[in-house]
C-alpha atoms as a PDB file:
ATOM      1  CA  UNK A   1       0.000   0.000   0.000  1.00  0.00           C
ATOM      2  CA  UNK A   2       3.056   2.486   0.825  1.00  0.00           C
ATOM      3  CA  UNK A   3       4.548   1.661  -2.058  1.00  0.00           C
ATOM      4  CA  UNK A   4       1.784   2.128  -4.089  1.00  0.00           C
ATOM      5  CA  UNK A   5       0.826   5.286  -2.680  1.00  0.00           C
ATOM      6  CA  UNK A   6       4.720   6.226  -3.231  1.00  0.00           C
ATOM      7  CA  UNK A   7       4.442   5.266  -6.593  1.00  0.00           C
ATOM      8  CA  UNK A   8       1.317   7.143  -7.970  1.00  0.00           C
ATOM      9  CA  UNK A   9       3.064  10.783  -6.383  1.00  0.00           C
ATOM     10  CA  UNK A  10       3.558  13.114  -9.140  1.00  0.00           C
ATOM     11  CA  UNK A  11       7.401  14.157  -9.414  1.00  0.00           C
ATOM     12  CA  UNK A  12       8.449  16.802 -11.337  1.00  0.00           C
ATOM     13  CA  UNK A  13      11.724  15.761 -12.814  1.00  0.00           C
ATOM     14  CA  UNK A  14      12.489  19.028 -14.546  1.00  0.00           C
ATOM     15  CA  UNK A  15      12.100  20.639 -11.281  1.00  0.00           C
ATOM     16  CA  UNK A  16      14.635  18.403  -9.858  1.00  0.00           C
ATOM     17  CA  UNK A  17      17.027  18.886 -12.410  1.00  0.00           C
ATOM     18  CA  UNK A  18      16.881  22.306 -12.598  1.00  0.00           C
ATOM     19  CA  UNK A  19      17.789  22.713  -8.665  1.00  0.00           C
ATOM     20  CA  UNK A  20      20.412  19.767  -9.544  1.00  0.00           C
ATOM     21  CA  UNK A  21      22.050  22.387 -12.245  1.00  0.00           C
ATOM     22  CA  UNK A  22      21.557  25.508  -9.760  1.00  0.00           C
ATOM     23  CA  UNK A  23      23.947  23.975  -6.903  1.00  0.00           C
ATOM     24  CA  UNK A  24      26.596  22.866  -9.837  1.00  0.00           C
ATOM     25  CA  UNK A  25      26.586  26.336 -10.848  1.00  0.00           C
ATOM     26  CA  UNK A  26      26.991  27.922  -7.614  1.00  0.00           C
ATOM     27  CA  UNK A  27      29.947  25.214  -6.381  1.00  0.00           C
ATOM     28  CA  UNK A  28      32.197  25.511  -9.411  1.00  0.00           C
ATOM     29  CA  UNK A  29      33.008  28.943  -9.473  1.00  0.00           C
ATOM     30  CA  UNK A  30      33.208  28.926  -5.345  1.00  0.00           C
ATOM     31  CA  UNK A  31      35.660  25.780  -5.875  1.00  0.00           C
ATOM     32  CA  UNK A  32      37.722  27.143  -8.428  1.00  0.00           C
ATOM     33  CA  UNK A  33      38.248  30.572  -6.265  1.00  0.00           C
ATOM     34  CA  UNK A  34      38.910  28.784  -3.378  1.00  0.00           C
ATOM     35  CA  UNK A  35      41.810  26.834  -5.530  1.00  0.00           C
ATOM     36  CA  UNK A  36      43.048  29.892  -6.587  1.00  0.00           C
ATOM     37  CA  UNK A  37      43.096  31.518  -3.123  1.00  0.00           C
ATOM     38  CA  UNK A  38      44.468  27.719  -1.308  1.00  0.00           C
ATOM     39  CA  UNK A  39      47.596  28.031  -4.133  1.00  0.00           C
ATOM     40  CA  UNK A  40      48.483  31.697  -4.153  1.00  0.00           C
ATOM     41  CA  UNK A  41      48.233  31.692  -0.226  1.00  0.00           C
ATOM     42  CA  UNK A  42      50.672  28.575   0.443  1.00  0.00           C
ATOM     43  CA  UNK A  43      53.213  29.707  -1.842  1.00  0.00           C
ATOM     44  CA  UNK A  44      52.915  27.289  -4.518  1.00  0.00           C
ATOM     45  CA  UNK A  45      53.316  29.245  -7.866  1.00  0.00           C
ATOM     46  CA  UNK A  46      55.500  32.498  -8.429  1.00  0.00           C
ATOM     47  CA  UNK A  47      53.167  35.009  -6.635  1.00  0.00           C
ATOM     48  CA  UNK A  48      51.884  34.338  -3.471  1.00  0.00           C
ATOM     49  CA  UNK A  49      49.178  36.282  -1.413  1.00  0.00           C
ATOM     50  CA  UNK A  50      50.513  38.284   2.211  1.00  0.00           C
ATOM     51  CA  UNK A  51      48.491  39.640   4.350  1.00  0.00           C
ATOM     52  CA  UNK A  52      49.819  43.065   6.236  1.00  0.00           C
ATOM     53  CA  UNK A  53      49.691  42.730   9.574  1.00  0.00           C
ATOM     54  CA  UNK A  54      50.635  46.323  10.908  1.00  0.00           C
ATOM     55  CA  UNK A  55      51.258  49.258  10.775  1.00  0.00           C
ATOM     56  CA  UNK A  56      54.656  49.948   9.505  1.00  0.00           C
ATOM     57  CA  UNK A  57      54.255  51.132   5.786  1.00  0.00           C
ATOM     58  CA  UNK A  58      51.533  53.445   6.301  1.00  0.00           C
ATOM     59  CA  UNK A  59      50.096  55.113   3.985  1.00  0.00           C
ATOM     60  CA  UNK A  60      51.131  53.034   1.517  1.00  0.00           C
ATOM     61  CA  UNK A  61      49.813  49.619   2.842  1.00  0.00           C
ATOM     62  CA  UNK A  62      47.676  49.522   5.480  1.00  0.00           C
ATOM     63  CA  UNK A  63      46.755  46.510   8.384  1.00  0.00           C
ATOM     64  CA  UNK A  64      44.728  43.777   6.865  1.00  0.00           C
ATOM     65  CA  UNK A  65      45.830  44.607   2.964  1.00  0.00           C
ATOM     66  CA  UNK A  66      46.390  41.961   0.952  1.00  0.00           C
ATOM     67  CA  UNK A  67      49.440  42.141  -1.277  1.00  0.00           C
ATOM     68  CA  UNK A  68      50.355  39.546  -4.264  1.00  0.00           C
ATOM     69  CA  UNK A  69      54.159  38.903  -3.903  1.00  0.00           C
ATOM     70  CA  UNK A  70      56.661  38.192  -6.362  1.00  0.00           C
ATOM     71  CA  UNK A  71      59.317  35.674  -5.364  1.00  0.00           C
ATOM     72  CA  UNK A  72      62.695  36.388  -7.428  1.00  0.00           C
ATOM     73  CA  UNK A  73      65.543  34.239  -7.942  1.00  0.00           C
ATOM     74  CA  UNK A  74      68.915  35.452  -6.941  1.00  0.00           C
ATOM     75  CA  UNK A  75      69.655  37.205 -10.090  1.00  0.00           C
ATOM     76  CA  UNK A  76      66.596  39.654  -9.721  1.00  0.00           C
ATOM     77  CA  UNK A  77      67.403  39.812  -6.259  1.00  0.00           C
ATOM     78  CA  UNK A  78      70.840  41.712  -7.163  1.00  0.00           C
ATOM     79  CA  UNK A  79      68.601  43.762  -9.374  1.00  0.00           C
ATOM     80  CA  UNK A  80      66.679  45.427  -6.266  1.00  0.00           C
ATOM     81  CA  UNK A  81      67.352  49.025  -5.721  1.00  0.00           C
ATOM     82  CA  UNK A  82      66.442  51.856  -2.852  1.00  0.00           C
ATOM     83  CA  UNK A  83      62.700  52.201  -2.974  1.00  0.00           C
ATOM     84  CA  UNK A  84      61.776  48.862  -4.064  1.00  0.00           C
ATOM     85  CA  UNK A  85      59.212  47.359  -1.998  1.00  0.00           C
ATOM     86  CA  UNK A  86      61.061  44.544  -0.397  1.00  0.00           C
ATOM     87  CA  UNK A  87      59.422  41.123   1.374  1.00  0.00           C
ATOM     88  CA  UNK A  88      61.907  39.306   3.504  1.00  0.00           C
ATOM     89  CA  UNK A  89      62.079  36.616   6.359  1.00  0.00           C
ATOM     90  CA  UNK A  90      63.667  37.318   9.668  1.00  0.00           C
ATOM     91  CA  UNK A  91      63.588  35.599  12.798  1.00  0.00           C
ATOM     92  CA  UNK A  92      60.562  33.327  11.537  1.00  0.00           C
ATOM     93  CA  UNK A  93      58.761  36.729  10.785  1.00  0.00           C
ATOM     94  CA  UNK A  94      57.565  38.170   7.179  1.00  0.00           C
ATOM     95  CA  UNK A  95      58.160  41.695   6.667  1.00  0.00           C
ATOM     96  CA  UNK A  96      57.558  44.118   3.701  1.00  0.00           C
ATOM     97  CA  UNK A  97      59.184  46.964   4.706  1.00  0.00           C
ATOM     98  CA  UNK A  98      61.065  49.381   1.625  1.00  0.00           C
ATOM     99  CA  UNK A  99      64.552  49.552   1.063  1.00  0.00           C
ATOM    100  CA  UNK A 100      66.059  52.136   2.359  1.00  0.00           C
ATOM    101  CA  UNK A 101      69.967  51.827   1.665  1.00  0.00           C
ATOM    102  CA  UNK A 102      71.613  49.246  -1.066  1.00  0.00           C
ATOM    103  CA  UNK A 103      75.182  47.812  -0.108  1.00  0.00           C
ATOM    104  CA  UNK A 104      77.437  46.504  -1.912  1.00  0.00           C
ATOM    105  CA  UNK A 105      80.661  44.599  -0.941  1.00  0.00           C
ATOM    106  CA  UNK A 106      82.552  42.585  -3.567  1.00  0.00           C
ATOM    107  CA  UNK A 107      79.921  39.776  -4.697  1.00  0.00           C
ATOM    108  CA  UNK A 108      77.836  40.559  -2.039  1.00  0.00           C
ATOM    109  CA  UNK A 109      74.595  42.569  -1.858  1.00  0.00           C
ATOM    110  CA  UNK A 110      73.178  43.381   1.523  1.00  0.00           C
ATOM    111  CA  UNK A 111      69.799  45.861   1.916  1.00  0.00           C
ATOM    112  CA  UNK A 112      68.686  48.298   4.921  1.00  0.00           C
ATOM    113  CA  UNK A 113      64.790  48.473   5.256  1.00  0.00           C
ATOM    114  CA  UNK A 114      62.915  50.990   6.775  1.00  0.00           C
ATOM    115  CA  UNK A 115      59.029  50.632   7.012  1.00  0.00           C
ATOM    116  CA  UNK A 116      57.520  54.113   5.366  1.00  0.00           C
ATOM    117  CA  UNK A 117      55.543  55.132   8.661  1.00  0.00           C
ATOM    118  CA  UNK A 118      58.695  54.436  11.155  1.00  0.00           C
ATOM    119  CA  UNK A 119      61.138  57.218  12.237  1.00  0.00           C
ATOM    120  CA  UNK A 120      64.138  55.143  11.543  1.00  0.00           C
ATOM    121  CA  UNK A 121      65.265  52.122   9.473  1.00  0.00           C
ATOM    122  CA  UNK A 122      65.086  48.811  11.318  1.00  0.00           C
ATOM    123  CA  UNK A 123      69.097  49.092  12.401  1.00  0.00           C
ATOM    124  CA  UNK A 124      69.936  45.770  10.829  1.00  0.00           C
ATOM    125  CA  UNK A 125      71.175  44.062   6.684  1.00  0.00           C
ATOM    126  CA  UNK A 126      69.254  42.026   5.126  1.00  0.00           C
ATOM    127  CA  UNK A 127      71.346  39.380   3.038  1.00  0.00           C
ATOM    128  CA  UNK A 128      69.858  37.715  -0.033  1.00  0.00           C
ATOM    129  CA  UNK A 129      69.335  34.441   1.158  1.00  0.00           C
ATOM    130  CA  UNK A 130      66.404  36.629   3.375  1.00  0.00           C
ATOM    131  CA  UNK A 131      64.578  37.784   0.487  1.00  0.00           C
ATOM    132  CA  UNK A 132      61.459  36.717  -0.455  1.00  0.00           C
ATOM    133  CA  UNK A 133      61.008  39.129  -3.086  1.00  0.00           C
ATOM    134  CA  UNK A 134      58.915  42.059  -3.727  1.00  0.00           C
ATOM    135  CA  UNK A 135      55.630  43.467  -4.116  1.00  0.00           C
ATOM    136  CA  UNK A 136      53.220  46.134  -5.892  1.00  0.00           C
ATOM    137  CA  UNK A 137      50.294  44.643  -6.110  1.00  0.00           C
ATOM    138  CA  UNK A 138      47.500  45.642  -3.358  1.00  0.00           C
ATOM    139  CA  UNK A 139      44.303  44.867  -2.636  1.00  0.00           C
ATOM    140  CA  UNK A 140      42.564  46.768   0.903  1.00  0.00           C
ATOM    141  CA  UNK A 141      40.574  45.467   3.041  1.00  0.00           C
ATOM    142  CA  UNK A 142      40.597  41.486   2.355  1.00  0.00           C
ATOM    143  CA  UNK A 143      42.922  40.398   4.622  1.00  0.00           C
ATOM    144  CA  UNK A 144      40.937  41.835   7.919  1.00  0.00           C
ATOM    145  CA  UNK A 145      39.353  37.994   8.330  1.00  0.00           C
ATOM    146  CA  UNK A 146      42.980  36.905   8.813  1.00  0.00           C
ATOM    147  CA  UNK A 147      44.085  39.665  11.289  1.00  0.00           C
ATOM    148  CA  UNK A 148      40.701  39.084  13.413  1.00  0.00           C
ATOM    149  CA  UNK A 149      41.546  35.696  13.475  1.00  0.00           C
ATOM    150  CA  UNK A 150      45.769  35.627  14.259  1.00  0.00           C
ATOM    151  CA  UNK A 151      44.248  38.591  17.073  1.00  0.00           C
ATOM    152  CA  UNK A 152      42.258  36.198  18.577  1.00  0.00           C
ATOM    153  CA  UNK A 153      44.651  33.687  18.939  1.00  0.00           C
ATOM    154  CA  UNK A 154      47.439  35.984  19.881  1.00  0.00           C
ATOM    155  CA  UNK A 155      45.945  37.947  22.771  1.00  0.00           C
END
């Protein structure tokens, strides 16, 4: 009798597949922008996503900007001059601070930062094998989700 009465329901297969089609086309664009944002945010191609986490380049970048950073090879490293934007690692810590001074002894290449909204530069060199690269691509606002999180851990 249940199955019977099962049976005789009227379903609208077109209404089906038309809800069917509606979740496919909302989940493939969210997947493939979630792919993008997974791979540029663990490093795994030539630009990689950074969030700013304070206050140091004012009024150029501000605290929860995202920037897109380009990693160079040691060549393009050399190639880095005062005023470049420069994204290094130092004491487990990434920093995007500007170059400030250039030195240059022999074969070697060492850089002085300075972030744009501190007094002074950060009183220590930078050697090549610290560079990450460099950045001019920003984008404001997007990395705030990030800072509220790391602030909430970090308290």
């Amino acid at each position: 009798v249940i199955n019977n009465f099962y049976n005789k329901l009227p379903i609208n297969k077109e209404k089906i597949k038309s809800k069917n089609k509606n979740k496919k086309t909302l989940y493939i664009p969210l997947f493939i922008f979630l792919g993008i944002v997974i791979s540029l945010t663990a490093g795994l191609f030539r630009h990689q996503a950074l969030v700013i986490a304070s206050g140091s380049m004012v009024p150029n970048l501000y605290r929860g900007d995202v920037v897109l950073v380009k990693k160079l090879n040691d060549s393009e490293k050399v190639k880095l001059d005062v005023g470049d934007i420069l994204v290094f690692k130092r004491e487990n810590k990434t920093i995007v601070h500007r170059i400030y001074k250039k030195l240059e002894s022999g074969n070697e290449v060492f850089f002085e930062t300075k972030g744009d909204n501190n007094e002074n530069p950060d009183g220590y060199l930078i050697e090549l094998n610290e560079v990450v690269g460099t950045t001019n691509i920003r984008i404001k606002y997007i990395g705030w989700p990030t800072i509220l999180i790391y602030d909430l851990f970090n308290q």
